[in-house]
C-alpha atoms as a PDB file:
ATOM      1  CA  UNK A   1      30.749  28.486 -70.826  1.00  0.00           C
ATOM      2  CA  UNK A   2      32.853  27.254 -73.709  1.00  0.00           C
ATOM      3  CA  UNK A   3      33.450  24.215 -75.120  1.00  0.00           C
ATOM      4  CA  UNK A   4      34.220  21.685 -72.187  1.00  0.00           C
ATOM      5  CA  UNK A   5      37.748  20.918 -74.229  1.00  0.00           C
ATOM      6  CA  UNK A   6      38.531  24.321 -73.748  1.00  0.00           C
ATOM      7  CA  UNK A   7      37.173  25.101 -71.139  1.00  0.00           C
ATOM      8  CA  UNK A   8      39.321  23.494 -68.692  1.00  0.00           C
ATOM      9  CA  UNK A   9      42.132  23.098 -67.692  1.00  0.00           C
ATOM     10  CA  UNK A  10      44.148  21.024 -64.822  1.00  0.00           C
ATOM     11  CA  UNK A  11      46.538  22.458 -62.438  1.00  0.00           C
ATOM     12  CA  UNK A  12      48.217  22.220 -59.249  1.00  0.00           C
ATOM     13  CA  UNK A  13      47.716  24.896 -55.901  1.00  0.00           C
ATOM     14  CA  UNK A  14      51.095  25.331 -53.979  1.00  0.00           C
ATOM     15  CA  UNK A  15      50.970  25.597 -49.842  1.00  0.00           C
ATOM     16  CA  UNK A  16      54.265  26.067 -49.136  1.00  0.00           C
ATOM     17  CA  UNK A  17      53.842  26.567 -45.500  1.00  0.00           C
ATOM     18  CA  UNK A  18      52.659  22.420 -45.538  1.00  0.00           C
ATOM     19  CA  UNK A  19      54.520  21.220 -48.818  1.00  0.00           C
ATOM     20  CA  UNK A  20      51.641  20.866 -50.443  1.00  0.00           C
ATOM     21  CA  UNK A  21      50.347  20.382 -53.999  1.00  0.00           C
ATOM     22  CA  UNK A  22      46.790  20.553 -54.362  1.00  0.00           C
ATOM     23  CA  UNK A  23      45.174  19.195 -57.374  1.00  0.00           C
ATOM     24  CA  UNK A  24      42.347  21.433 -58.819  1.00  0.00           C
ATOM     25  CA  UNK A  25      40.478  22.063 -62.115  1.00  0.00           C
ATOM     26  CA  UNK A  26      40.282  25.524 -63.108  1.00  0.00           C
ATOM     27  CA  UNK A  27      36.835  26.012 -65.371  1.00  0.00           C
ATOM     28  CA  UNK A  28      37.094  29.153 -67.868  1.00  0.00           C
ATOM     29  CA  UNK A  29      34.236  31.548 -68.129  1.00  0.00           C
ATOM     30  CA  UNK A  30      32.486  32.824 -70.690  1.00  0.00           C
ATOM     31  CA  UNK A  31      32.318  37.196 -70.614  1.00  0.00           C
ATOM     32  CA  UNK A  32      29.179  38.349 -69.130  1.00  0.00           C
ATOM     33  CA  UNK A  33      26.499  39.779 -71.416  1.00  0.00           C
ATOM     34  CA  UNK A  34      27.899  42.953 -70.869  1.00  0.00           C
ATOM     35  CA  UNK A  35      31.570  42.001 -71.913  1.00  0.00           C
ATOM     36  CA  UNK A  36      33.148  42.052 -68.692  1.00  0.00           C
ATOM     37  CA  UNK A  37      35.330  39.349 -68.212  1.00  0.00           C
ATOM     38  CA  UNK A  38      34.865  36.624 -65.571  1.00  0.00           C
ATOM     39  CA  UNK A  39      38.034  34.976 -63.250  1.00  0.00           C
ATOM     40  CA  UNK A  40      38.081  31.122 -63.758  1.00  0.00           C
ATOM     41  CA  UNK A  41      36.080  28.759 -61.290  1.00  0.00           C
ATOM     42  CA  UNK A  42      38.687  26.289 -59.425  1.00  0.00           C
ATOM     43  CA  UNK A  43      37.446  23.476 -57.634  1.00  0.00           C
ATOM     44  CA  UNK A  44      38.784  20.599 -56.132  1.00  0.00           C
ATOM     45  CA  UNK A  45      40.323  17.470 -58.171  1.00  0.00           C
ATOM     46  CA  UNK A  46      40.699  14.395 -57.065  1.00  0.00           C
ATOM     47  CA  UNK A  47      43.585  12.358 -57.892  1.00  0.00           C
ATOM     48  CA  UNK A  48      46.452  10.262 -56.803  1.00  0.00           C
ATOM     49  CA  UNK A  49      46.922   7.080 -54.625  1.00  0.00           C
ATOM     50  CA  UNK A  50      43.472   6.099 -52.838  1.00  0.00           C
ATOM     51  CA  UNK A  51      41.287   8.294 -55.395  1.00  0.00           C
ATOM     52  CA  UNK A  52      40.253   5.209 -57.293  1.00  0.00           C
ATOM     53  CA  UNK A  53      36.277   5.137 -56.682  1.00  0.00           C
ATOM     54  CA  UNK A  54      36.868   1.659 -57.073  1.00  0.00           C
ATOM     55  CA  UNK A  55      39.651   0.384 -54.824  1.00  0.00           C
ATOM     56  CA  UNK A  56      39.182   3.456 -52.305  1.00  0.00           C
ATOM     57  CA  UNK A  57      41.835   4.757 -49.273  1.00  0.00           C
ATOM     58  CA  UNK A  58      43.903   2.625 -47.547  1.00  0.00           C
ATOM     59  CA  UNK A  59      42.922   1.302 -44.636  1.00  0.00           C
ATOM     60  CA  UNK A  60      45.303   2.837 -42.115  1.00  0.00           C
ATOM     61  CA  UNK A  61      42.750   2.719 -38.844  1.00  0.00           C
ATOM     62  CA  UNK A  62      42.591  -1.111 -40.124  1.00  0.00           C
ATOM     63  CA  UNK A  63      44.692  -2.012 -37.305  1.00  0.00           C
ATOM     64  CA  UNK A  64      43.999   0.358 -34.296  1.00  0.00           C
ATOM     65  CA  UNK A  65      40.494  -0.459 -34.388  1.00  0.00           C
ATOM     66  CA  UNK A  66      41.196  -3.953 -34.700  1.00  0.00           C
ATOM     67  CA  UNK A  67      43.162  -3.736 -31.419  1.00  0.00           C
ATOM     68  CA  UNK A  68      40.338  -2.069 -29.508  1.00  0.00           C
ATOM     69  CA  UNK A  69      38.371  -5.734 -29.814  1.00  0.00           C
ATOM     70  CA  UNK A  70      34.700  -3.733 -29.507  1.00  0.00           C
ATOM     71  CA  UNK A  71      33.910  -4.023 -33.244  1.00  0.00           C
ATOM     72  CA  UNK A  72      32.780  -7.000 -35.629  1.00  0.00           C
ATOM     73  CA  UNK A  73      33.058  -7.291 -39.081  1.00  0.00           C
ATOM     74  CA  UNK A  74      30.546  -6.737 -41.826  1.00  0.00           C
ATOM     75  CA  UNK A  75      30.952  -8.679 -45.307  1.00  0.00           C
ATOM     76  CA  UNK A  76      28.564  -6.596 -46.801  1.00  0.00           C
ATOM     77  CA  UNK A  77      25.417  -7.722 -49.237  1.00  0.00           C
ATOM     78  CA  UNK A  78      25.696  -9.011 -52.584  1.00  0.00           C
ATOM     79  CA  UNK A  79      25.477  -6.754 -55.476  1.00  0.00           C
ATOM     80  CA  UNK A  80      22.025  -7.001 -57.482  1.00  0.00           C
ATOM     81  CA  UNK A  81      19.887  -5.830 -59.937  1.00  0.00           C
ATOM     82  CA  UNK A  82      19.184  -2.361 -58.094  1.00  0.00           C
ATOM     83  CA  UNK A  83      22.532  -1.793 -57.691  1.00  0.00           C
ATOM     84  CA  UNK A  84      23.253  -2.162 -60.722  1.00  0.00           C
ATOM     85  CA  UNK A  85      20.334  -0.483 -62.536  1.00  0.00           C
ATOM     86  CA  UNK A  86      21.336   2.903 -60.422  1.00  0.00           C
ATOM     87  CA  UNK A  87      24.750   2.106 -61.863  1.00  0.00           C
ATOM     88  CA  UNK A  88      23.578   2.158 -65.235  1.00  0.00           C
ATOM     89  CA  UNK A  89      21.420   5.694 -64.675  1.00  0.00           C
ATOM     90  CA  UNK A  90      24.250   7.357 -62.899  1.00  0.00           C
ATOM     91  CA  UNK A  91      26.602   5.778 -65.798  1.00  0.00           C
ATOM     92  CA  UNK A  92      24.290   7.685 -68.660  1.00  0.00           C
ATOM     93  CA  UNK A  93      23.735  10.719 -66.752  1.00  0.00           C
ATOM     94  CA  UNK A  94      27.689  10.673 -66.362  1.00  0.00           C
ATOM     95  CA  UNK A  95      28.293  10.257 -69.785  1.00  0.00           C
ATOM     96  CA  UNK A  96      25.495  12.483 -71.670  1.00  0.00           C
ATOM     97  CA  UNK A  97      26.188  15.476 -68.731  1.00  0.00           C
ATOM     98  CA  UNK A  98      29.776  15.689 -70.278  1.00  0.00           C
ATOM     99  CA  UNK A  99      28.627  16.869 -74.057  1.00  0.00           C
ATOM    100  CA  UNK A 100      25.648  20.097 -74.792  1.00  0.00           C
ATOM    101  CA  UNK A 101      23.255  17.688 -75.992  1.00  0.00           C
ATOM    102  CA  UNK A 102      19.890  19.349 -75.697  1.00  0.00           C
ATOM    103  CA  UNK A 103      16.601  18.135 -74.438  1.00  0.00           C
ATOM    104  CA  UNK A 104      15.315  18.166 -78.017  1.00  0.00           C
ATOM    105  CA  UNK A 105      18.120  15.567 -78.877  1.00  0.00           C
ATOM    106  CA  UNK A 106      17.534  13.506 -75.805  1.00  0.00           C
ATOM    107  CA  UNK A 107      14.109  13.494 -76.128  1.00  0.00           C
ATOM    108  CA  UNK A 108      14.142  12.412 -79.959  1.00  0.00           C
ATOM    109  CA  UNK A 109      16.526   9.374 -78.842  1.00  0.00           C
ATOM    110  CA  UNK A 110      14.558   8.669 -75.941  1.00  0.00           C
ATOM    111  CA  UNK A 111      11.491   8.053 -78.824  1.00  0.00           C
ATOM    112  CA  UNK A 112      13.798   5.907 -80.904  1.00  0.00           C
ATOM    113  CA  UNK A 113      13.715   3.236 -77.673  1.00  0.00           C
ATOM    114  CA  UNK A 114      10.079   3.116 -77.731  1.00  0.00           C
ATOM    115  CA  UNK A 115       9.200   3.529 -81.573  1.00  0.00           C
ATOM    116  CA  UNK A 116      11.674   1.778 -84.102  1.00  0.00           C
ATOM    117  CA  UNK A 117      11.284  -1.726 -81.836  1.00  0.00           C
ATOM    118  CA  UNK A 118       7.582  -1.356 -82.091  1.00  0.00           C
ATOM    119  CA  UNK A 119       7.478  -0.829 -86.232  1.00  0.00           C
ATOM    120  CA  UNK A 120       9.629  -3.577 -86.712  1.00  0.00           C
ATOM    121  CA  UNK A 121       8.231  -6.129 -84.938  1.00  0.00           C
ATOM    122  CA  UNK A 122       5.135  -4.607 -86.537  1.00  0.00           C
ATOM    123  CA  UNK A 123       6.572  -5.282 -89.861  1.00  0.00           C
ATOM    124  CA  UNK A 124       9.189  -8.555 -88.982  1.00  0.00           C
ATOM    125  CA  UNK A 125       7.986  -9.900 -86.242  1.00  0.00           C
ATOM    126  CA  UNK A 126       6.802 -13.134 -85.684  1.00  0.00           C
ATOM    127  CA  UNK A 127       4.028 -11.811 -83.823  1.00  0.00           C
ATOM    128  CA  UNK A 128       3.296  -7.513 -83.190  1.00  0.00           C
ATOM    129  CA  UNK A 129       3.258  -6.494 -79.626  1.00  0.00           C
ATOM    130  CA  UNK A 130       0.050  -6.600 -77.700  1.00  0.00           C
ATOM    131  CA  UNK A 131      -1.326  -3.077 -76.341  1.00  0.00           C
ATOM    132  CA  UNK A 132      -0.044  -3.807 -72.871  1.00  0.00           C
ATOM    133  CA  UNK A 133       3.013  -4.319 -74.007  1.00  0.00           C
ATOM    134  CA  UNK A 134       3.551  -0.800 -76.073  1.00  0.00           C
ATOM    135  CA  UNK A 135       2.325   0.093 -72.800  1.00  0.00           C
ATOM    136  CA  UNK A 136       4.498  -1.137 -71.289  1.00  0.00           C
ATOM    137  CA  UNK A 137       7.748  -0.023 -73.601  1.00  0.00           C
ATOM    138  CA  UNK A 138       6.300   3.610 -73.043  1.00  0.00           C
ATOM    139  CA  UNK A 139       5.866   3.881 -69.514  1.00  0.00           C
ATOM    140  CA  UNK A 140       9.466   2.176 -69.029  1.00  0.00           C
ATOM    141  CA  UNK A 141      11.384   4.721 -71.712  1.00  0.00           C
ATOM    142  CA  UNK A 142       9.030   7.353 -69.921  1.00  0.00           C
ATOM    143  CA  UNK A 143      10.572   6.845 -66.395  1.00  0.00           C
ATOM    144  CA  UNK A 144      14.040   6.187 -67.796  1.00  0.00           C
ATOM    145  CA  UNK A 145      13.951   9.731 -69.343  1.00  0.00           C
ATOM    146  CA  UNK A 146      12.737  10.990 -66.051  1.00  0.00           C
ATOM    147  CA  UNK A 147      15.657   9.639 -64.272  1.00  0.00           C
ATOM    148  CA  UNK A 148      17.576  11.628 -67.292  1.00  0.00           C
ATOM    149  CA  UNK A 149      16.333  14.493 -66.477  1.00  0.00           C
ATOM    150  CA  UNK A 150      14.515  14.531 -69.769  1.00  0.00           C
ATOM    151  CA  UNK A 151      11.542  17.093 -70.192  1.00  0.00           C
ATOM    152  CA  UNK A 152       8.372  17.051 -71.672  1.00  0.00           C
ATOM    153  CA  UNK A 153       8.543  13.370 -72.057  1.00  0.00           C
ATOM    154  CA  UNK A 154       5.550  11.919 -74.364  1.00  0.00           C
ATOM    155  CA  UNK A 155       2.801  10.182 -72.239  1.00  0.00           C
ATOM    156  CA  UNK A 156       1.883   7.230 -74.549  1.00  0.00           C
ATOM    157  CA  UNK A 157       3.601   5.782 -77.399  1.00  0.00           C
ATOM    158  CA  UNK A 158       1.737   7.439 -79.697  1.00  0.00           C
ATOM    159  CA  UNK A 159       2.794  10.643 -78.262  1.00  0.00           C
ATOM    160  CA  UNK A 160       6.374   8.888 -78.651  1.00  0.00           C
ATOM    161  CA  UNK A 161       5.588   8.345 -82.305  1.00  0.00           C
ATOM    162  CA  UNK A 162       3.871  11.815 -83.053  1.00  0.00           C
ATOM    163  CA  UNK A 163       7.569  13.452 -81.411  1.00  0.00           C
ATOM    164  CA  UNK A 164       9.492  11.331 -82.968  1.00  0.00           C
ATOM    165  CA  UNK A 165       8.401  11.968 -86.794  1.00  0.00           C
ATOM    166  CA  UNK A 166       8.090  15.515 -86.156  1.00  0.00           C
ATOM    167  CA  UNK A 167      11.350  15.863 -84.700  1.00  0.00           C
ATOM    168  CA  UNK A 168      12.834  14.215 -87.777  1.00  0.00           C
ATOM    169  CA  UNK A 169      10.501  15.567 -90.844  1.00  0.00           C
ATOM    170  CA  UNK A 170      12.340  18.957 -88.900  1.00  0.00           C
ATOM    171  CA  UNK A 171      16.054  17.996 -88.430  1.00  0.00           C
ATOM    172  CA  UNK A 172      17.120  14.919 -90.679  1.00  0.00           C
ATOM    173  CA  UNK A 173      19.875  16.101 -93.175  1.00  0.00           C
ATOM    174  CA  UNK A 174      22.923  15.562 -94.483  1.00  0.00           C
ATOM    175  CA  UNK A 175      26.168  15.965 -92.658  1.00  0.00           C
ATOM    176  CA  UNK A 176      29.405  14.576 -93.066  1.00  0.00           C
ATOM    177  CA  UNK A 177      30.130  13.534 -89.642  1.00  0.00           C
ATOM    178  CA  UNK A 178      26.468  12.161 -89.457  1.00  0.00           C
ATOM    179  CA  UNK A 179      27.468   9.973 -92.741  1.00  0.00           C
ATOM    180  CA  UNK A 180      30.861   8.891 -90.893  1.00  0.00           C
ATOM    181  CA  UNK A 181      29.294   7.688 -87.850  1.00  0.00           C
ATOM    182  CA  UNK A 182      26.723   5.836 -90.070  1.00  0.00           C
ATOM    183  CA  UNK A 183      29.419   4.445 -91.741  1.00  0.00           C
ATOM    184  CA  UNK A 184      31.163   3.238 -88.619  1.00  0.00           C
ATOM    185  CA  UNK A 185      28.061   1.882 -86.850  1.00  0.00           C
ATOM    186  CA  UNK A 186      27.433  -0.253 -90.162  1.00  0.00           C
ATOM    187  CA  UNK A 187      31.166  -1.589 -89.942  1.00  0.00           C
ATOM    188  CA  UNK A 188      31.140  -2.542 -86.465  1.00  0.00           C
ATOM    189  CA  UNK A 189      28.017  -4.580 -86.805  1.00  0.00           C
ATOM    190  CA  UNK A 190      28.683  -6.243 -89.995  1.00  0.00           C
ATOM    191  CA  UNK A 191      32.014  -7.185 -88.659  1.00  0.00           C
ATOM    192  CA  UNK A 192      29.430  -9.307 -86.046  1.00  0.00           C
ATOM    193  CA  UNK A 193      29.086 -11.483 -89.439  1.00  0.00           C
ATOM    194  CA  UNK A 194      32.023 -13.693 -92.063  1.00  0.00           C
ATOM    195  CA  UNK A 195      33.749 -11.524 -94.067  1.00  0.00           C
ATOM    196  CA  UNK A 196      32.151 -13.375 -97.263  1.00  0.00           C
ATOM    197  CA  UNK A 197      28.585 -12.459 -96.031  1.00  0.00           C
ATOM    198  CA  UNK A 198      29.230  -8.447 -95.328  1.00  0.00           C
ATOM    199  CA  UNK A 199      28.788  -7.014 -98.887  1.00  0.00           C
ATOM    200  CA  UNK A 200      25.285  -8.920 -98.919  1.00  0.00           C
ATOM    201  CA  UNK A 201      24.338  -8.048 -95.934  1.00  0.00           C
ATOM    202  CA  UNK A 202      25.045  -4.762 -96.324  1.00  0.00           C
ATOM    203  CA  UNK A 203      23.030  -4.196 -99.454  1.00  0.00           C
ATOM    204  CA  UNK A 204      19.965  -5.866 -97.479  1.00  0.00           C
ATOM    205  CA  UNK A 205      20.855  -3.274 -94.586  1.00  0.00           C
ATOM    206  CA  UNK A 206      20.597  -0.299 -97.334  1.00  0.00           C
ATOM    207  CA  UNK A 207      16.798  -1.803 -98.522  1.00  0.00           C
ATOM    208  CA  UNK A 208      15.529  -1.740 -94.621  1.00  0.00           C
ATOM    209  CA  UNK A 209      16.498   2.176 -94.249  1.00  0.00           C
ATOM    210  CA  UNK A 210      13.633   3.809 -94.838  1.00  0.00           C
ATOM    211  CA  UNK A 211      14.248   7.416 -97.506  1.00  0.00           C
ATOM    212  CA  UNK A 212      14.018   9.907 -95.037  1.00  0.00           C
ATOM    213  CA  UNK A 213      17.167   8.552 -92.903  1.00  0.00           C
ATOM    214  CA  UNK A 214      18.402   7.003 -96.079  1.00  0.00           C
ATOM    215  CA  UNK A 215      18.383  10.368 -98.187  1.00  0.00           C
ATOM    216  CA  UNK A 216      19.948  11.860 -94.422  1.00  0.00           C
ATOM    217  CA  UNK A 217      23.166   9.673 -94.777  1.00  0.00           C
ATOM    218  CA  UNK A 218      23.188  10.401 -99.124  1.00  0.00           C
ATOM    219  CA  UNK A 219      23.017   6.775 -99.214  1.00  0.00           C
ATOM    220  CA  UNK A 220      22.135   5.483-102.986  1.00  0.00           C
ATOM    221  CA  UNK A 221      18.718   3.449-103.375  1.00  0.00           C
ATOM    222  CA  UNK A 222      18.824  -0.099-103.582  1.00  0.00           C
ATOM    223  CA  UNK A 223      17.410  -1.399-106.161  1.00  0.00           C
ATOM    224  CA  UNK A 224      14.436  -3.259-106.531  1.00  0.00           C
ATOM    225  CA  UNK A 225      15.579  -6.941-106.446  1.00  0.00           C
ATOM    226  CA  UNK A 226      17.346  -6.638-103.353  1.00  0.00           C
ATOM    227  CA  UNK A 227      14.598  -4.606-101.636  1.00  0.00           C
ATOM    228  CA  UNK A 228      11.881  -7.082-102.184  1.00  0.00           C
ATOM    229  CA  UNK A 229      14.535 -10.148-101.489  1.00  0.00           C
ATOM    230  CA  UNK A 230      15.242  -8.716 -98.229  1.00  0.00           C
ATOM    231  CA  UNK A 231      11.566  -8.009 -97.017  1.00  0.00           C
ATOM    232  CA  UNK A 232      10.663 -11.570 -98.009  1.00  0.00           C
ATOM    233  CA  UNK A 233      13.290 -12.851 -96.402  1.00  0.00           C
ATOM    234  CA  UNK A 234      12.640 -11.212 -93.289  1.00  0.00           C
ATOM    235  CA  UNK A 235       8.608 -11.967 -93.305  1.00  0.00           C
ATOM    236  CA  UNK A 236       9.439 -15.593 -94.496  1.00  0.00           C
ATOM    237  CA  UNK A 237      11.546 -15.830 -90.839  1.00  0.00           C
ATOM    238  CA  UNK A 238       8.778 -14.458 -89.228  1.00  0.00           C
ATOM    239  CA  UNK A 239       6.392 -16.745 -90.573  1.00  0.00           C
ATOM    240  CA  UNK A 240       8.372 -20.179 -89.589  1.00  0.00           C
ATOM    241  CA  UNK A 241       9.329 -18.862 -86.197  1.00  0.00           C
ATOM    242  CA  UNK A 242       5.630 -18.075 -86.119  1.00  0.00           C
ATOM    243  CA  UNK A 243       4.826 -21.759 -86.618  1.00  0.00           C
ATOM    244  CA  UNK A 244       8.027 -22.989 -84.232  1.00  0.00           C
ATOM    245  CA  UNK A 245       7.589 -24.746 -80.836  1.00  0.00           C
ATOM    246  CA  UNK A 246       7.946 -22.383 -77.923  1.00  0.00           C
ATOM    247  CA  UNK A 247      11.159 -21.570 -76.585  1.00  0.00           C
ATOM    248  CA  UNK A 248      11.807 -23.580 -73.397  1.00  0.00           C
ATOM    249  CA  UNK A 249      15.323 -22.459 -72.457  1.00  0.00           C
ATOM    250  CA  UNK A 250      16.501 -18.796 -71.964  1.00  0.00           C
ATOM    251  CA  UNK A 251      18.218 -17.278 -75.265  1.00  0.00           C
ATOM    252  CA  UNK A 252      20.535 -14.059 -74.046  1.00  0.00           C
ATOM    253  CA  UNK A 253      22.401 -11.932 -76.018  1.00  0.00           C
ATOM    254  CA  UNK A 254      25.444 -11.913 -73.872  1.00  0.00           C
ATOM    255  CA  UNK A 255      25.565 -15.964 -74.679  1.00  0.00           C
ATOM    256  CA  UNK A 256      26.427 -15.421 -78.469  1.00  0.00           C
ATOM    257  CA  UNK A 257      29.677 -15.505 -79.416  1.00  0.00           C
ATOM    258  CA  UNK A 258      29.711 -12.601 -80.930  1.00  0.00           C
ATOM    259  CA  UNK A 259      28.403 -10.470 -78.487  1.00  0.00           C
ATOM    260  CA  UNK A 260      31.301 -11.676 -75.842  1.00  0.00           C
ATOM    261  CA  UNK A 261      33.093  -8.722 -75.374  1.00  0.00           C
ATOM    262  CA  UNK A 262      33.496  -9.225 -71.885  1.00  0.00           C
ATOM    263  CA  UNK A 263      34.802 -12.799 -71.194  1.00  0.00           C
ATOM    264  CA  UNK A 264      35.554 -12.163 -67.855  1.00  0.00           C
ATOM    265  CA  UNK A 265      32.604 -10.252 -66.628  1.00  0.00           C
ATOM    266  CA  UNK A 266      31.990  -6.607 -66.086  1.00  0.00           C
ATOM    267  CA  UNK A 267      30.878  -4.050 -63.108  1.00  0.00           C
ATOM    268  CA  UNK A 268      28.364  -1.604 -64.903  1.00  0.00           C
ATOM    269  CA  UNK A 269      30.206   1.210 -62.364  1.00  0.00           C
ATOM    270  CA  UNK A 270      33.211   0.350 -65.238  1.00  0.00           C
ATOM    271  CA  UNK A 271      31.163   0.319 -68.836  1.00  0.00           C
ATOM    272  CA  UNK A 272      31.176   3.601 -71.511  1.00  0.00           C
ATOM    273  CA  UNK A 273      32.782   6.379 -71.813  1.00  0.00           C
ATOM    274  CA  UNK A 274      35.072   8.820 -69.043  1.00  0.00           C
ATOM    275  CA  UNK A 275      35.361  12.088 -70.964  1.00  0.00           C
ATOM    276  CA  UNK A 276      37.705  14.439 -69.153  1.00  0.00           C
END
């Protein structure tokens, strides 16, 4: 199969004897080993009025049924958090089935979920996480990937660990779309910050990369000032939220300003990417 931009292509099938136009999807195939071609795959295409997943057909038997009077009426349930954690699975499967990422790849960012939270609380935290809890972040990432369709998923977070370094002493290097996403990523989330603030934060952002993914993205080194300013910084939050009252109200992230990107509220059915 080629590329899925080229790969595809949209079209309509005529039936003249009903007037119709059938929308299809024909899927271009790759020769066989032996160089024979292959015809393209059509399949069925769903579009037009009433193919919104969302809003669904109209309701044209609204009314007959209505009339027969032997039928009541169903509200439905509430949405909740199973509904919309299925959402969320279905959403990445959705999204990551529409590129050739292989299992390799999804497995290394799979590791990144587990690993890089534990080493920096490790090293910033106000407190590191207990056993259970590493536990806990690996059997969760674990399941996830299953529901990914992820294979040979580590076991422990150690395992996590041990596949994550590995995969990266193998693959990090330099690219120049690597560097521009890098570059992008870093943009987005300074722009979280006052404009005044972004140069010096990103300087303290270049000291906390550590020289393998630094060296990936041909970053420069920081220097020495602003490394050690930044750690201490860091450690020094660490140690007065260590010495803090507990927290007795809820802090989430969707209640900071910054994060609002969805004033009026979301369906998770609704959130990433649609690739065509």
């Amino acid at each position: 199969m080629g590329s899925r931009d080229s790969a595809r292509s949209l079209a309509h099938l005529h039936d003249s004897t009903h007037d119709l136009h059938v929308p299809v999807t024909r899927i271009r195939l790759d020769p066989s080993p032996d160089g024979t071609e292959n015809p393209p795959v059509t399949i069925y295409r769903t579009e037009g009025p009433g193919s919104d997943p969302v809003v669904g057909l109209p309701a044209l038997r609204e009314r007959w049924i209505a009339d027969r009077d032997d039928t009541d009426e169903y509200e439905g349930r509430a949405r909740n958090l199973h509904d919309d954690g299925r959402s969320a699975i279905r959403r990445m499967n959705q999204m990551h089935g529409a590129y050739a990422i292989s299992n390799d790849d999804m497995r290394y960012v799979l590791c990144t979920f587990v690993v890089v939270p534990i080493r920096w609380l490790d090293r910033f935290g106000w407190r590191p996480l207990s056993e259970a809890e590493r536990r806990a972040s690996a059997n969760y990432y674990r399941e996830l990937g299953r529901h990914m369709n992820i294979r040979d998923r580590p076991e422990t977070h150690e395992e996590f660990a041990a596949v994550l370094d590995a995969y990266e002493r193998e693959h990090f290097a330099y690219s120049p779309g690597g560097r521009a996403v890098s570059d992008a990523t870093l943009s987005l989330l300074l722009g979280f910050y006052p404009r005044p603030l972004r140069p010096l934060l990103r300087r303290a952002t270049m000291a906390l990369l550590d020289q393998p993914l630094r060296e990936a993205f041909a970053y420069p080194p920081p220097d020495r000032v602003t490394s050690a300013l930044t750690v201490f910084g860091l450690r020094a939050r660490a140690a007065i939220e260590r010495r803090l009252p507990p927290r007795i109200e809820p802090h989430f992230v969707r209640d900071r300003r910054e994060f609002a990107i969805y004033p009026d509220g979301y369906r998770v059915d609704e959130l990433g990417t649609f690739p065509r």
